[in-house]
Protein backbone atom coordinates (compact mmCIF):
# COMPACT_ATOMS: atom_id res chain seq x y z
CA UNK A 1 43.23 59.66 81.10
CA UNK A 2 39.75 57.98 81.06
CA UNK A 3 36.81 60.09 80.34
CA UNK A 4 34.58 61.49 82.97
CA UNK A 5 30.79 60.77 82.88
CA UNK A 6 28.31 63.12 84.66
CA UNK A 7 24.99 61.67 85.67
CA UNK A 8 23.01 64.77 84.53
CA UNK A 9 19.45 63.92 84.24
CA UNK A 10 18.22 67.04 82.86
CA UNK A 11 19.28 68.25 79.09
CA UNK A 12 21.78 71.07 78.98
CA UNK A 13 21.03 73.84 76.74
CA UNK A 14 23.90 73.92 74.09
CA UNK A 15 24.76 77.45 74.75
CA UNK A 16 25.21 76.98 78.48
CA UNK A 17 26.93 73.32 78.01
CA UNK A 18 30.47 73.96 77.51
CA UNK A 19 30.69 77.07 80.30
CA UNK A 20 28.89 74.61 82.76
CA UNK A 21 31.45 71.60 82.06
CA UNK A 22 34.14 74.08 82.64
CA UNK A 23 32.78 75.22 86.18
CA UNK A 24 32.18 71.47 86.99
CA UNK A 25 35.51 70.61 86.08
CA UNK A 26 37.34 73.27 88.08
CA UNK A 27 34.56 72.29 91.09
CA UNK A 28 35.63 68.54 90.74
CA UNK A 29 39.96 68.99 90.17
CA UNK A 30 39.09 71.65 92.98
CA UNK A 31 37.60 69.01 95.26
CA UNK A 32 40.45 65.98 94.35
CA UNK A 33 43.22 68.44 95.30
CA UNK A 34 41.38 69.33 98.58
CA UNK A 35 41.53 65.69 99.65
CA UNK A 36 45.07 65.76 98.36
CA UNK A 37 44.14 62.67 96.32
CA UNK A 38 46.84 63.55 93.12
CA UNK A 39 46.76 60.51 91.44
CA UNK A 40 45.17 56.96 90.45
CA UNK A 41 47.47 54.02 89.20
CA UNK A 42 45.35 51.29 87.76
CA UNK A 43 47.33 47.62 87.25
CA UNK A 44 45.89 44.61 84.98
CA UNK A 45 49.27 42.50 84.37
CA UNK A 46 48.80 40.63 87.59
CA UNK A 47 46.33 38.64 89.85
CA UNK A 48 46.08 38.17 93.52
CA UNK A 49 44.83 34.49 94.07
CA UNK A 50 43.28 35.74 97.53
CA UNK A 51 41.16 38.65 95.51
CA UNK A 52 40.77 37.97 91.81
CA UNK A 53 39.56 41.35 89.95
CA UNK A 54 40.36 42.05 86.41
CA UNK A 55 42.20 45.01 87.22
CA UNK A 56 43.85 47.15 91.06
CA UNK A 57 44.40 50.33 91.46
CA UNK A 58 46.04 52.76 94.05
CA UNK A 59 45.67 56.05 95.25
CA UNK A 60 48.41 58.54 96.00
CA UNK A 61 48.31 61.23 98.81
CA UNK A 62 50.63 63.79 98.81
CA UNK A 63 52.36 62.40 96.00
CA UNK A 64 53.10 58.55 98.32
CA UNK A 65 50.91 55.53 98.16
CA UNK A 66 47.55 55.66 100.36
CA UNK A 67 44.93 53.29 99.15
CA UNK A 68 44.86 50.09 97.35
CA UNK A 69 47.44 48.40 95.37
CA UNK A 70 50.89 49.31 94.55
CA UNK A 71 53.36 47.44 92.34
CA UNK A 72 57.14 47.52 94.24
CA UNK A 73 58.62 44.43 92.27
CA UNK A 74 60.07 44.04 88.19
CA UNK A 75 58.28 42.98 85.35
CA UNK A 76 60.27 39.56 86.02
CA UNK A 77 59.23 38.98 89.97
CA UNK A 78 56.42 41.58 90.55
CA UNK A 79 54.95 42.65 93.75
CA UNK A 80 52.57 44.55 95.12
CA UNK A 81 52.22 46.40 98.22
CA UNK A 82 48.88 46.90 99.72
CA UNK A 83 47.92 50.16 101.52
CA UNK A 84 45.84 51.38 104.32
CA UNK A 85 45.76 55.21 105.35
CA UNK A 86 49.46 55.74 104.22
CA UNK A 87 50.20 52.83 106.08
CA UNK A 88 51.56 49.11 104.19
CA UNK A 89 49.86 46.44 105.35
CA UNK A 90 50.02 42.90 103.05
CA UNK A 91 52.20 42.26 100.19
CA UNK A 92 51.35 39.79 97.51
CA UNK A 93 54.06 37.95 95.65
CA UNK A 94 54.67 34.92 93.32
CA UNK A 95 56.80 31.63 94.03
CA UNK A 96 60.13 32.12 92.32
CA UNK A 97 61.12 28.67 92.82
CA UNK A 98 57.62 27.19 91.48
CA UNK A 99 57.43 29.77 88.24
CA UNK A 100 61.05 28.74 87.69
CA UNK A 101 60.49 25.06 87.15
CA UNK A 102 57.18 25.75 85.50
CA UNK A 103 55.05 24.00 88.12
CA UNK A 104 53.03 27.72 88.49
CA UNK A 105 53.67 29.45 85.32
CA UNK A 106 50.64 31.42 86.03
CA UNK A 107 48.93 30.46 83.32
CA UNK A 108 44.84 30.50 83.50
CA UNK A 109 43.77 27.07 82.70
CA UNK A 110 43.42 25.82 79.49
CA UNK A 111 39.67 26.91 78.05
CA UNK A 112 38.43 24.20 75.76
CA UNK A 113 37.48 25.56 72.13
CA UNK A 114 34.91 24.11 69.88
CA UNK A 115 33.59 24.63 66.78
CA UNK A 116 31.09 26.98 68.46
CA UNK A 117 33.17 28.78 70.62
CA UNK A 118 35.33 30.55 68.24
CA UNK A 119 37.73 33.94 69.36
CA UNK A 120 37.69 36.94 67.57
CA UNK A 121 40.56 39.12 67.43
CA UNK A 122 39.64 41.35 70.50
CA UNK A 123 38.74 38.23 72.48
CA UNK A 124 41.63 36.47 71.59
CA UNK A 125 44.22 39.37 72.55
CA UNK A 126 42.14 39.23 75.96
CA UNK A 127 42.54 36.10 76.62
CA UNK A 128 46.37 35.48 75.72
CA UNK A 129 46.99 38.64 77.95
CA UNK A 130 44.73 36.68 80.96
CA UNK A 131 46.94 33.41 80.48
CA UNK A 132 50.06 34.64 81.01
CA UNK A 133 49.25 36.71 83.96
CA UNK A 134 51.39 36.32 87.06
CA UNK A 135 49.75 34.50 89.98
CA UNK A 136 50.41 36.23 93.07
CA UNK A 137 50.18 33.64 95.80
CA UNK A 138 52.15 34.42 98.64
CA UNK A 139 50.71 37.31 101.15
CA UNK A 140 53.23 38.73 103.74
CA UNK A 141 52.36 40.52 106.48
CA UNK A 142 53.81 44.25 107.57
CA UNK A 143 54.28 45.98 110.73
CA UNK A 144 55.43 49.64 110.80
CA UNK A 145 57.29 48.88 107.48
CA UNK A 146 58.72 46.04 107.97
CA UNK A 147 57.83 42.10 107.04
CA UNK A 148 57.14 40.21 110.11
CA UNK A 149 55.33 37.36 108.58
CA UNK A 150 55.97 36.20 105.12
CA UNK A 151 58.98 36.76 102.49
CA UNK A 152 61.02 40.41 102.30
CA UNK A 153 62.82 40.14 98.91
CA UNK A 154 65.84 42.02 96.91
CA UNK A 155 68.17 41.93 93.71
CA UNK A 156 71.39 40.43 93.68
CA UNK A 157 73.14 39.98 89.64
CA UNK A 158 71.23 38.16 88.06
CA UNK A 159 68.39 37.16 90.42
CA UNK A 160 66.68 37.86 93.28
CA UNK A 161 67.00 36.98 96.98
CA UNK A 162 63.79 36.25 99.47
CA UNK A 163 64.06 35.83 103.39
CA UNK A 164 61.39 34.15 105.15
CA UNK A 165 60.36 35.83 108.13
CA UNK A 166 58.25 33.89 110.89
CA UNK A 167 57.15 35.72 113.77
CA UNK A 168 59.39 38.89 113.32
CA UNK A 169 62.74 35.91 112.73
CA UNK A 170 64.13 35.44 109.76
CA UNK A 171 64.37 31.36 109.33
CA UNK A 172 65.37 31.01 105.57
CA UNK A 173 66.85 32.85 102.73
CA UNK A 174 67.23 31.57 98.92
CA UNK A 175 69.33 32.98 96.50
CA UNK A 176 67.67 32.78 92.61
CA UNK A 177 69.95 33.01 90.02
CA UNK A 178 69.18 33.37 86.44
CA UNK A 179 71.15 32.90 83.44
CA UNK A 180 70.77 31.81 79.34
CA UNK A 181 69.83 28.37 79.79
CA UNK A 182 70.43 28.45 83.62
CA UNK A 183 68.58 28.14 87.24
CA UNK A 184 69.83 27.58 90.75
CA UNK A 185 68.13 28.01 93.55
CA UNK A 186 70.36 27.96 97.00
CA UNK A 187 68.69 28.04 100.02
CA UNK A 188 70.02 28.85 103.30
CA UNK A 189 67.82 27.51 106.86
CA UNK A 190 68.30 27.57 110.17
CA UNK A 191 67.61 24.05 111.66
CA UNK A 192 67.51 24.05 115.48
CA UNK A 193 71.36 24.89 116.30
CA UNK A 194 72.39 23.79 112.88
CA UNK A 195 72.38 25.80 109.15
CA UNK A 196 71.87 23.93 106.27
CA UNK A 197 72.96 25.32 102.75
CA UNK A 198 71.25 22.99 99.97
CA UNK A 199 70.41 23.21 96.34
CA UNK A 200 66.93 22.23 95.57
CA UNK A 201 68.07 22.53 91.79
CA UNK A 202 71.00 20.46 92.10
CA UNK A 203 69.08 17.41 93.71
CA UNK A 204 66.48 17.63 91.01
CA UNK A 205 69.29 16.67 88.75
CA UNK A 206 70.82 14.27 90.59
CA UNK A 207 73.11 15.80 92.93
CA UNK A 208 72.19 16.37 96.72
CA UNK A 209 74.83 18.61 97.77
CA UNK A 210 74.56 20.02 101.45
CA UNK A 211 76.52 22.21 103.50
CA UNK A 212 75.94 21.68 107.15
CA UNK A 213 77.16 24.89 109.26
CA UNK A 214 77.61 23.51 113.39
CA UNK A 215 79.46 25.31 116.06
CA UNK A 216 82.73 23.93 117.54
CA UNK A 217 83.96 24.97 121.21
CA UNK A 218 85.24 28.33 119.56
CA UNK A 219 83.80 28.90 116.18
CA UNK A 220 82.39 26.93 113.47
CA UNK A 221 82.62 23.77 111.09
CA UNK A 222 81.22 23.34 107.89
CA UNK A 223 80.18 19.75 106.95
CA UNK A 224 79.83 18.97 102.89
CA UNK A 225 77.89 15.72 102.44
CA UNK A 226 76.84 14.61 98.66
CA UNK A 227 74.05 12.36 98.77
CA UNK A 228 74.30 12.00 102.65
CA UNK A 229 78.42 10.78 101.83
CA UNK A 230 80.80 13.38 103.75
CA UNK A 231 83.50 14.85 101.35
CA UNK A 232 84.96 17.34 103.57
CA UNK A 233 85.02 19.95 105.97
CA UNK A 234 86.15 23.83 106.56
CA UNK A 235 86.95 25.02 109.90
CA UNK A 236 86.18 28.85 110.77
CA UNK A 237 88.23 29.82 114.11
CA UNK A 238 88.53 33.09 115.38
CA UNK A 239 91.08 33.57 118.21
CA UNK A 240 94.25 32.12 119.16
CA UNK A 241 93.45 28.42 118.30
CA UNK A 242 93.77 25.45 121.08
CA UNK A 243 92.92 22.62 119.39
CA UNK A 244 93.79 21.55 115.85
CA UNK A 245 91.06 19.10 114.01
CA UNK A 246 92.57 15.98 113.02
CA UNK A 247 93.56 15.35 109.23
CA UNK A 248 93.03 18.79 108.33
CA UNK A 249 95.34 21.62 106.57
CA UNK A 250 95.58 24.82 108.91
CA UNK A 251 96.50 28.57 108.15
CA UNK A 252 97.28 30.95 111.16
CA UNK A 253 97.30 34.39 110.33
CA UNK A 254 96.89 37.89 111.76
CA UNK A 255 94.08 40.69 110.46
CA UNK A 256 93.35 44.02 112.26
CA UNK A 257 95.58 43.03 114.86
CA UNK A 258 93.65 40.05 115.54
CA UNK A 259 94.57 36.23 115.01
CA UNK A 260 92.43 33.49 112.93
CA UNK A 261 92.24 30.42 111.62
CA UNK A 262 91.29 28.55 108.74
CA UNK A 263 91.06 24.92 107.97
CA UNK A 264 90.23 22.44 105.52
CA UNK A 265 89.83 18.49 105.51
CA UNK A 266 88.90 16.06 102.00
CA UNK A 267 87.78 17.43 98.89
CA UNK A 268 89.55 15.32 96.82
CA UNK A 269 86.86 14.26 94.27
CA UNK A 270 84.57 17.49 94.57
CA UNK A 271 86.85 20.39 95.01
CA UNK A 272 85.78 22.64 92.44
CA UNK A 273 82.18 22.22 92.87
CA UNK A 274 81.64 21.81 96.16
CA UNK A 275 80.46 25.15 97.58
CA UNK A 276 77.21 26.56 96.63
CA UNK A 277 78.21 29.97 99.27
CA UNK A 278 81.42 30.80 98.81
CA UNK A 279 81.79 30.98 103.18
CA UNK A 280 85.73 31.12 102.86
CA UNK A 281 85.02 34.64 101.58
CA UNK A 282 82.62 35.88 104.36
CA UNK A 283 84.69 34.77 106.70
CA UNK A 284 87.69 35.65 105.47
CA UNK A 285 86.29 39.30 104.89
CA UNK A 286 84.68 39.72 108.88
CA UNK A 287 85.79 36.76 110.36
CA UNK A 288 83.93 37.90 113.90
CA UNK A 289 80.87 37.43 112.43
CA UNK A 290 81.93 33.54 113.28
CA UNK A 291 82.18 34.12 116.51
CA UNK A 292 78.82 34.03 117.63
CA UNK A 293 77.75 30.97 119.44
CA UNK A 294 73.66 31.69 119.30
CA UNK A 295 72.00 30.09 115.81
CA UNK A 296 69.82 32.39 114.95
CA UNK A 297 72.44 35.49 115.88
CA UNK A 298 74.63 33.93 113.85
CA UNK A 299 71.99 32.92 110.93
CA UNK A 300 70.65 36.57 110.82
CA UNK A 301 74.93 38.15 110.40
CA UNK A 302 75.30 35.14 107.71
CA UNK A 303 72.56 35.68 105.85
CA UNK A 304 73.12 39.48 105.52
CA UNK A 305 76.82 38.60 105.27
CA UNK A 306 75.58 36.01 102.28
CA UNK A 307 73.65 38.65 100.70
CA UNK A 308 76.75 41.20 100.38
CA UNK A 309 78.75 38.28 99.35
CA UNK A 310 76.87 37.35 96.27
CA UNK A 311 76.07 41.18 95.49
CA UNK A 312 79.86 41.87 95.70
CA UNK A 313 81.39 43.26 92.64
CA UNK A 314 84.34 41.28 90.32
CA UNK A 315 86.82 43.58 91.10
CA UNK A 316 86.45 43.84 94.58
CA UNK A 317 89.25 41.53 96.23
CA UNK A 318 89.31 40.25 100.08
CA UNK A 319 91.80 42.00 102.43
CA UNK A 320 94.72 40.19 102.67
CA UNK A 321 95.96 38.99 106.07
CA UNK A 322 98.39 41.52 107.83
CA UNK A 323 101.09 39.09 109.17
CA UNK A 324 101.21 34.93 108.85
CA UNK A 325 101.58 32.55 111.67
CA UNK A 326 101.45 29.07 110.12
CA UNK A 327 100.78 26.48 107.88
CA UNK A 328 100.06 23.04 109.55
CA UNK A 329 99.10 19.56 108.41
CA UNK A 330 97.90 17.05 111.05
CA UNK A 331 97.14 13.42 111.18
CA UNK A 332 93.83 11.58 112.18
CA UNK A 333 94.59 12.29 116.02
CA UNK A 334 95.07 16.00 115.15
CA UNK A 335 99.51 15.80 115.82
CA UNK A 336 101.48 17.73 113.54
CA UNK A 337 102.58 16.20 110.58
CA UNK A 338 103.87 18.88 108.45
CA UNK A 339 104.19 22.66 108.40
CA UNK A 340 105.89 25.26 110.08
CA UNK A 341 104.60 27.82 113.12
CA UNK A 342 105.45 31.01 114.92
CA UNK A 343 104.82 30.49 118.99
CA UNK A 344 105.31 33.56 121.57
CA UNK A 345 105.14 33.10 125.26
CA UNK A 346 106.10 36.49 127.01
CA UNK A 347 109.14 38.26 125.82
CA UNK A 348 110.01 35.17 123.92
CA UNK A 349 109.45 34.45 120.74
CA UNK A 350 110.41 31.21 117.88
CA UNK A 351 109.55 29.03 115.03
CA UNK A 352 109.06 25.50 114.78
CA UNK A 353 108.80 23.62 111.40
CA UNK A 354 107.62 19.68 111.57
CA UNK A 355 108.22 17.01 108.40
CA UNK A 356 106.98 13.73 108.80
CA UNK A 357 105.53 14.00 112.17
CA UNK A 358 108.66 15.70 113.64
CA UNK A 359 110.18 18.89 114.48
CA UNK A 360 112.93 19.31 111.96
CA UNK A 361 113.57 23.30 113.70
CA UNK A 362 113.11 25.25 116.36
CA UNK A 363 114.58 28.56 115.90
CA UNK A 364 114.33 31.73 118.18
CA UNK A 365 113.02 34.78 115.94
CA UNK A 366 110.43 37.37 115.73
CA UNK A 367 107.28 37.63 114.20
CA UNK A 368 108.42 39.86 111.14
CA UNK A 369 111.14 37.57 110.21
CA UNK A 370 108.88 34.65 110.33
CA UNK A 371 107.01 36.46 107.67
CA UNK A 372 110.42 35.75 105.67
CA UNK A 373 110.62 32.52 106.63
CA UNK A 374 106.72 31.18 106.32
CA UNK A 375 106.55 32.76 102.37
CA UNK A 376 109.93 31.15 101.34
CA UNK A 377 108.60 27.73 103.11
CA UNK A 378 105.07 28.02 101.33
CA UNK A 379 107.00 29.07 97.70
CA UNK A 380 109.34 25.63 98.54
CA UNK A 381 106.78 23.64 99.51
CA UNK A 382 104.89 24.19 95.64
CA UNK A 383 107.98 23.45 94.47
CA UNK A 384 107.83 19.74 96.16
């Protein structure tokens, strides 16, 4: 608690001093708690580019933030909330991406010594503590408690996530992670009708890897390029599919009484490394959220779909689908190559399984046996 200084200009008598400062005191606590003014938070491990001061501080009312400056971040990404009447108006943050890479450390610039400008201890501790300071460079803007201009941020493991907001829409999200020797950034935009996934990280060292997110007639189509090359695709199709893409491998399957499919095409040389979101997963796990054939409807569900994604927990496992309908392998015109599938028209019901661009059966049965069938063909098929 800092002392309190009274600007009394006349002496006080020794044997009235100490009743007098008692009165005073009880007058001036008296008068704070009338304003309901509880407390004063004072901050000096920071600095807000658009108003330098050594040190902020914040006033409580009623026990919630008021007046002034209020830190809402970590030690590692701080924050700080700016206040109005009880009311949040700016907050100040620092570039993740930029202190990352050390292009904005937040360091105060270099002061150059000589051999009459010499530190002394006190000095010196002040102006190590000065250097290192974080830079707070980035003002958002809030509306009734919300970000509508600027960069709304949270924790996933590990890191931190930021949205940018533009005019009340949210246009980009990165994903920070942070490990012993580790960074990646991966950064998810919405480009017109078209969502890029990228890795600013990556392509400093070397490797441009993007994932390009367009719809199809019903659903969507991931593209993965490295350095501009294509290496694949994934197809996300909700509903009873009507066209199957060409030189692609297709599962049909059932999931709260609903049918899907998924698809995949390449992948040959980058298959392990190739997705920086794991989208199989999100779409696997609410597979309507693909549905949506508006951009930015669909960018706002992915990104919030992203975030629960990469704050998911190790032990927590996807659903797994309800029933099976098939496993198909086409050729570059899209015809059945390989792979076996359950059809029903009306009351009737059958299988057909293809092998070299044939059908090699077509057998009448119902959709439980085919369950039978499909898992003995798949367990037969590793076998091959």
């Amino acid at each position: 608690m800092k002392a309190l200084k009274f600007p009394l200009r006349y002496a006080i008598n020794s044997n009235i001093k100490i009743p007098f400062l008692l009165v005073w005191y009880i007058f001036f606590s008296n008068t704070i708690k009338s304003q309901n003014m509880d407390e004063v938070i004072e901050y000096d491990s920071f600095v807000i580019i658009e108003k330098p001061q050594k040190t902020y501080k914040g006033f409580y009312k009623n026990g919630k933030p008021y007046r002034g400056y209020f830190s809402s971040g970590n030690k590692e990404f701080p924050r700080v909330d700016y206040y109005e009447n009880g009311e949040a108006k700016f907050q100040y943050s620092l570039d993740v991406y930029q202190m990352a890479l050390g292009t904005d450390s937040g360091e105060i610039d270099e002061i150059e010594e000589s051999e009459e400008e010499i530190f002394n201890e006190t000095d010196y501790d002040e102006y190590i503590k000065n250097r290192y300071k974080s830079k707070l460079n980035i003002k958002s803007i809030y509306e009734n408690g919300s970000i509508v201009d600027g960069y709304e941020y949270g924790d996933v493991p590990s890191g931190i996530f930021s949205k940018r907001i533009e005019n009340q829409k949210t246009t980009e999200l990165h994903i920070d992670v942070f490990a012993m020797h580790y960074y990646q950034r991966t950064s998810i935009t919405l480009r017109s009708n078209m969502i890029s996934i990228t890795s600013p990280t990556l392509a400093i060292a070397g490797e441009n890897l993007e994932v390009r997110l367009v719809k199809r007639r019903k659903g969507w189509k991931a593209l993965y390029t490295v350095n501009d090359k294509e290496i694949g695709a994934k197809y996300f199709i909700p509903g009873n599919i009507q066209e199957i893409p060409a030189n692609s491998t297709l599962f049909i399957y059932d999931l709260n009484d609903q049918t899907y499919s998924y698809g995949t095409s390449g992948f040959q040389e980058y298959s392990t490394k190739s997705d920086l979101i794991a989208i199989s997963n999100i779409y696997f796990d609410n597979p309507n959220t693909f549905l949506t054939q508006n951009a930015q409807v669909f960018f706002n569900d992915l990104i919030e779909a992203i975030i629960q994604e990469v704050q998911r927990e190790e032990e927590e496992y996807l659903e797994e689908p309800e029933v099976y309908r098939g496993y198909i392998v086409t050729d570059s015109i899209g015809d059945r190559i390989k792979g076996i599938q359950f059809f029903q028209k009306g009351v009737h019901s059958y299988c057909i399984e293809y092998k070299d661009g044939s059908e090699v059966k077509n057998e009448k049965m119902d959709l439980k046996k085919f369950q039978e069938m499909f898992k003995e063909y798949l367990n037969n098929s590793q076998k091959d």
